[in-house]
Protein backbone atom coordinates (compact mmCIF):
# COMPACT_ATOMS: atom_id res chain seq x y z
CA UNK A 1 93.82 202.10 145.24
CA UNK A 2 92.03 202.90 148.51
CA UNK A 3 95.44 205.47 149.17
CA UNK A 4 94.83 207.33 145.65
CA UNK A 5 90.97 207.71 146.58
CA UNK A 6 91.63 209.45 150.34
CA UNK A 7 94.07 211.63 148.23
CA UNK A 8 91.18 212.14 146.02
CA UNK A 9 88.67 212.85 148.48
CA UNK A 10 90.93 214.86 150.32
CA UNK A 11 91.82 216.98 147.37
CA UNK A 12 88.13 217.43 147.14
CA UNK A 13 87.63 219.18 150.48
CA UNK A 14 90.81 221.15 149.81
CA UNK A 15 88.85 222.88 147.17
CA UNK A 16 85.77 223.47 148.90
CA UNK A 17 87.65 225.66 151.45
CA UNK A 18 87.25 229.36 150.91
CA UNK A 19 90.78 230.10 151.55
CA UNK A 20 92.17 227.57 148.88
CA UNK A 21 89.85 229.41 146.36
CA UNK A 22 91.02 232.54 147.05
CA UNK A 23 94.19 231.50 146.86
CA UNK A 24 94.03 230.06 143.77
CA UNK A 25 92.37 232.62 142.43
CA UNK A 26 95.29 235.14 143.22
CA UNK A 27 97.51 232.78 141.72
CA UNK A 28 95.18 232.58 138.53
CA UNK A 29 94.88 236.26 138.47
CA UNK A 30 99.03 237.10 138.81
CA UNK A 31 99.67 234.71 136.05
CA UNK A 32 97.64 236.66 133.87
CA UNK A 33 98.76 239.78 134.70
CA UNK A 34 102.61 238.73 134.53
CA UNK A 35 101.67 236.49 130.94
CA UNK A 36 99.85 239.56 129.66
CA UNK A 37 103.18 242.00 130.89
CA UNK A 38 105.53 239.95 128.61
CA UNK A 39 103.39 239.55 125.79
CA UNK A 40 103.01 243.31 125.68
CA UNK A 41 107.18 243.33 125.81
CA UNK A 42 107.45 240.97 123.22
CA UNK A 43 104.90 242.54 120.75
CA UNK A 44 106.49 245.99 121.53
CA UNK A 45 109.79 244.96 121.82
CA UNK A 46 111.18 246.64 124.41
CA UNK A 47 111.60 246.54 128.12
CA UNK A 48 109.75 249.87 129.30
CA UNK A 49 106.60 249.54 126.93
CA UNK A 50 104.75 251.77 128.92
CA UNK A 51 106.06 254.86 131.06
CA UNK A 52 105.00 258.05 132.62
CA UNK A 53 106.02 261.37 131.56
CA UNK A 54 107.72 263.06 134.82
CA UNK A 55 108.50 266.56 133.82
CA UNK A 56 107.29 269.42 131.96
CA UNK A 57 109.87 269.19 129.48
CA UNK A 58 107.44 268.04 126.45
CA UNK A 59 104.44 269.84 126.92
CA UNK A 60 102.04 270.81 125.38
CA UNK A 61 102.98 267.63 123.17
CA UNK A 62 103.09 265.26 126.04
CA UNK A 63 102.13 266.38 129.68
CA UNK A 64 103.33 265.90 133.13
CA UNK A 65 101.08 262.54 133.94
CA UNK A 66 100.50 261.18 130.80
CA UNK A 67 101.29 257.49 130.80
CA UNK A 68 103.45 257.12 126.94
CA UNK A 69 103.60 253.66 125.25
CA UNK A 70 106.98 252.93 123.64
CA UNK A 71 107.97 250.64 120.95
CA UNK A 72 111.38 249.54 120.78
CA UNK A 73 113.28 248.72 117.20
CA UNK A 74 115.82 247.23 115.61
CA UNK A 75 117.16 249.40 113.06
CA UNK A 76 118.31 252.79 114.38
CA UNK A 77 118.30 254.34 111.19
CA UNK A 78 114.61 254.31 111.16
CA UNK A 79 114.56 257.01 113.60
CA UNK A 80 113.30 260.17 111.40
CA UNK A 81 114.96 263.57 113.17
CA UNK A 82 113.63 267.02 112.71
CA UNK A 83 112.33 269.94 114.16
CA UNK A 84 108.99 269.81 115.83
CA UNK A 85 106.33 268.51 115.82
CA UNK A 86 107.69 266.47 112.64
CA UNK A 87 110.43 264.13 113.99
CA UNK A 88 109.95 261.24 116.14
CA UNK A 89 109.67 261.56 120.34
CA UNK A 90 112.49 258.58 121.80
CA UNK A 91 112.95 257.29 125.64
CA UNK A 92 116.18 257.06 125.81
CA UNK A 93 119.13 256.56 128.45
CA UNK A 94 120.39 260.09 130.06
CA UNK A 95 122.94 260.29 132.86
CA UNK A 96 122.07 263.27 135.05
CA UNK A 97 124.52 264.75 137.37
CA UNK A 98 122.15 264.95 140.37
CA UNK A 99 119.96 262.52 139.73
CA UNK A 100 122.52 259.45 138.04
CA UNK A 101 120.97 257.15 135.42
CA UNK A 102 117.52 257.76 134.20
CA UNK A 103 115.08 257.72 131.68
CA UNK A 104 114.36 260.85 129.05
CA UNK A 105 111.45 261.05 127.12
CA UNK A 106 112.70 264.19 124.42
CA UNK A 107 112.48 264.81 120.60
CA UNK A 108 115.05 263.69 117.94
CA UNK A 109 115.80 266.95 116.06
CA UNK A 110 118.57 266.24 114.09
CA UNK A 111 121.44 263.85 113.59
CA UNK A 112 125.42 264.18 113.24
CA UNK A 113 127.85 261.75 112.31
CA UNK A 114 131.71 261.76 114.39
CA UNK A 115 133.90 259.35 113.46
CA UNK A 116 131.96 257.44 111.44
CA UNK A 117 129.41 257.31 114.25
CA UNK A 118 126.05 258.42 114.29
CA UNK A 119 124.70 260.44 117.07
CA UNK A 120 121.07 262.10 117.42
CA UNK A 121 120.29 266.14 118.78
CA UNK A 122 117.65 265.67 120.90
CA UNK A 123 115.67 268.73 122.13
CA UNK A 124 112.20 268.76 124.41
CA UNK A 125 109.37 270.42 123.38
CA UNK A 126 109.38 273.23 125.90
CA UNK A 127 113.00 273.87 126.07
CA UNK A 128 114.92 276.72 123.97
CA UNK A 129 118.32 274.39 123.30
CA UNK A 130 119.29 271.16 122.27
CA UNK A 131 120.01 268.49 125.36
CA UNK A 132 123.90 268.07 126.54
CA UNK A 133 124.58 264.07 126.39
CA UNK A 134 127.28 261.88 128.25
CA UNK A 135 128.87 258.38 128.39
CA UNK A 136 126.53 256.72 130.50
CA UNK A 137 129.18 254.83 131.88
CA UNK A 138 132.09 257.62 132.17
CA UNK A 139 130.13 260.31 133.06
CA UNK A 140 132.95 262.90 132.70
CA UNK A 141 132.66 262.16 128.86
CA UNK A 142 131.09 264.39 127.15
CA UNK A 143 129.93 263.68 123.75
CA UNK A 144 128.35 264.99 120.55
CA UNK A 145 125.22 263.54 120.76
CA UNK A 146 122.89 260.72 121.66
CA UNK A 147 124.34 257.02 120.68
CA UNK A 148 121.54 255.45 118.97
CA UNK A 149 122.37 252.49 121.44
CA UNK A 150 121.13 254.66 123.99
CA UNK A 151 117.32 254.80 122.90
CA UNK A 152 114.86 252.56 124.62
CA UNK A 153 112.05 253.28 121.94
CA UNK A 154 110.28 255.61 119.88
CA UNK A 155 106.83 256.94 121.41
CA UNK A 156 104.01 255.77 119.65
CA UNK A 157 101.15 257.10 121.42
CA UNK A 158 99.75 258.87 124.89
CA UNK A 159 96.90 258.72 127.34
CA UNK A 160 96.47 261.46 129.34
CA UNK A 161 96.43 261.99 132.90
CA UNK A 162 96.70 257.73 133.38
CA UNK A 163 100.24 258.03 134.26
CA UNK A 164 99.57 260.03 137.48
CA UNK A 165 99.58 257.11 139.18
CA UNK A 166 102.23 255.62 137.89
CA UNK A 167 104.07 258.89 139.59
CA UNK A 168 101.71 258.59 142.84
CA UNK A 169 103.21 255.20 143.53
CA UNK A 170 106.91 255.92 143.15
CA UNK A 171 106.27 258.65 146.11
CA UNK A 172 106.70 257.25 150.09
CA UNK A 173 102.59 258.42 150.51
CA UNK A 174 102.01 256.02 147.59
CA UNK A 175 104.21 253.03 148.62
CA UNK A 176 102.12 253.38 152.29
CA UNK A 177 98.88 253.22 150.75
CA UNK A 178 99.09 250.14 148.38
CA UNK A 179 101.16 248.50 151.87
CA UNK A 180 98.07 249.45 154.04
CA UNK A 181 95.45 248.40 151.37
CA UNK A 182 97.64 244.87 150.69
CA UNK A 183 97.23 244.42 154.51
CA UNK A 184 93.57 245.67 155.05
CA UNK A 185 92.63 243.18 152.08
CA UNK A 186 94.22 240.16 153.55
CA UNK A 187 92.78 241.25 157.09
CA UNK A 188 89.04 241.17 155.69
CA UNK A 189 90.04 237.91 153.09
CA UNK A 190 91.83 235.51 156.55
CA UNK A 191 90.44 236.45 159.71
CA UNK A 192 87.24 235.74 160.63
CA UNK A 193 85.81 238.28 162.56
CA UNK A 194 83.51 237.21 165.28
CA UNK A 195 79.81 238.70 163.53
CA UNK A 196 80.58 237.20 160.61
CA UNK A 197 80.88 233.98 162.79
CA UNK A 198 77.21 235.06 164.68
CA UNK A 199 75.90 235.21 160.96
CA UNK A 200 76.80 231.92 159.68
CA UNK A 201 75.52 230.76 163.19
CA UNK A 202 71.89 231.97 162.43
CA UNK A 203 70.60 229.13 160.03
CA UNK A 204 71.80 226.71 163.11
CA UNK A 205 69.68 228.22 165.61
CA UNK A 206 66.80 228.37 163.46
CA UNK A 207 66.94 224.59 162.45
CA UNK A 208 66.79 223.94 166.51
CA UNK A 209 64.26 225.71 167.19
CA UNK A 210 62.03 223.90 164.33
């Protein structure tokens, strides 16, 4: 009994310490943010529910910067393909030969059927011919179109300008910053410089002297 109440009391001043709240209060905080992350997934159904658009490809229909939220789906067919602005804007899986694997963000303007296989044209915005599509996993092979497998989602709405960021942070100036403001924040949170040491001092002193 006496064991369970020093664990108590112990507990007790654990709490009281500044660092243990702020440390619980990160851990409170990145829960929230990681438990509101895959909620959004799940409701959207999809892995990338929100992106940034990279290149000019789509504009004026979607900018360079704006951030793009994308729903995923289960039935392929429910992609509607036709010219623009009428048929629906898909993320989808494109295998560039400088650049390797990467994400597309480009309209579905059509659709053909090869074998008893259905593949969608896609075509951005901006551009004056229909996109050239390969096996993501031979690249060599060229094919007719885009597998439906290879879409990610269909683009539901945009917010301009947000997804500069995004794009700041995947540069080597961005990845410095957030390093150097991660460091300055945990240099101001753990050590205790010596006039904020004077300050808590001053209600001492002033007790004495009374």
């Amino acid at each position: 009994m006496a064991t369970a109440t020093v664990k108590q009391s112990r507990l007790k001043e654990a709490l009281k310490n500044n660092y243990v709240k702020t440390a619980i209060l990160i851990v409170i905080v990145l829960g929230s943010v990681v438990s509101l992350w895959f909620g959004i997934k799940a409701v959207l159904r999809t892995e990338y529910p929100f992106m940034a658009v990279a290149s000019p490809s789509m504009v004026h229909t979607l900018e360079v910067g704006d951030l793009i939220v994308v729903q995923g789906y289960a039935d392929p067919s429910t992609i509607y393909a036709a010219p623009k602005p009428n048929g629906d804007i898909v993320v989808f899986w494109h295998w560039d030969s400088y650049r390797g694997l990467e994400h597309w963000v480009h309209r579905a303007i059509d659709k053909v059927t090869v074998g008893g296989k259905t593949y969608l044209i896609t075509q951005g915005d901006a551009n004056f011919g229909s996109d050239g599509h390969r096996n993501i996993t031979e690249p060599h092979a060229v094919l007719p179109g885009l597998p439906e497998e290879y879409v990610v989602g269909k683009v539901v709405t945009n917010v301009p300008v947000i997804g500069q960021v995004a794009l700041f942070l995947q540069t080597p100036s961005g990845r410095i910053i957030i390093v150097a403001l991660v460091v300055a924040l945990l240099i101001v949170e753990f050590i205790p410089f010596s006039k904020w040491k004077k300050k808590e001092q001053v209600p001492e002193r002033e007790q004495v002297k009374a």
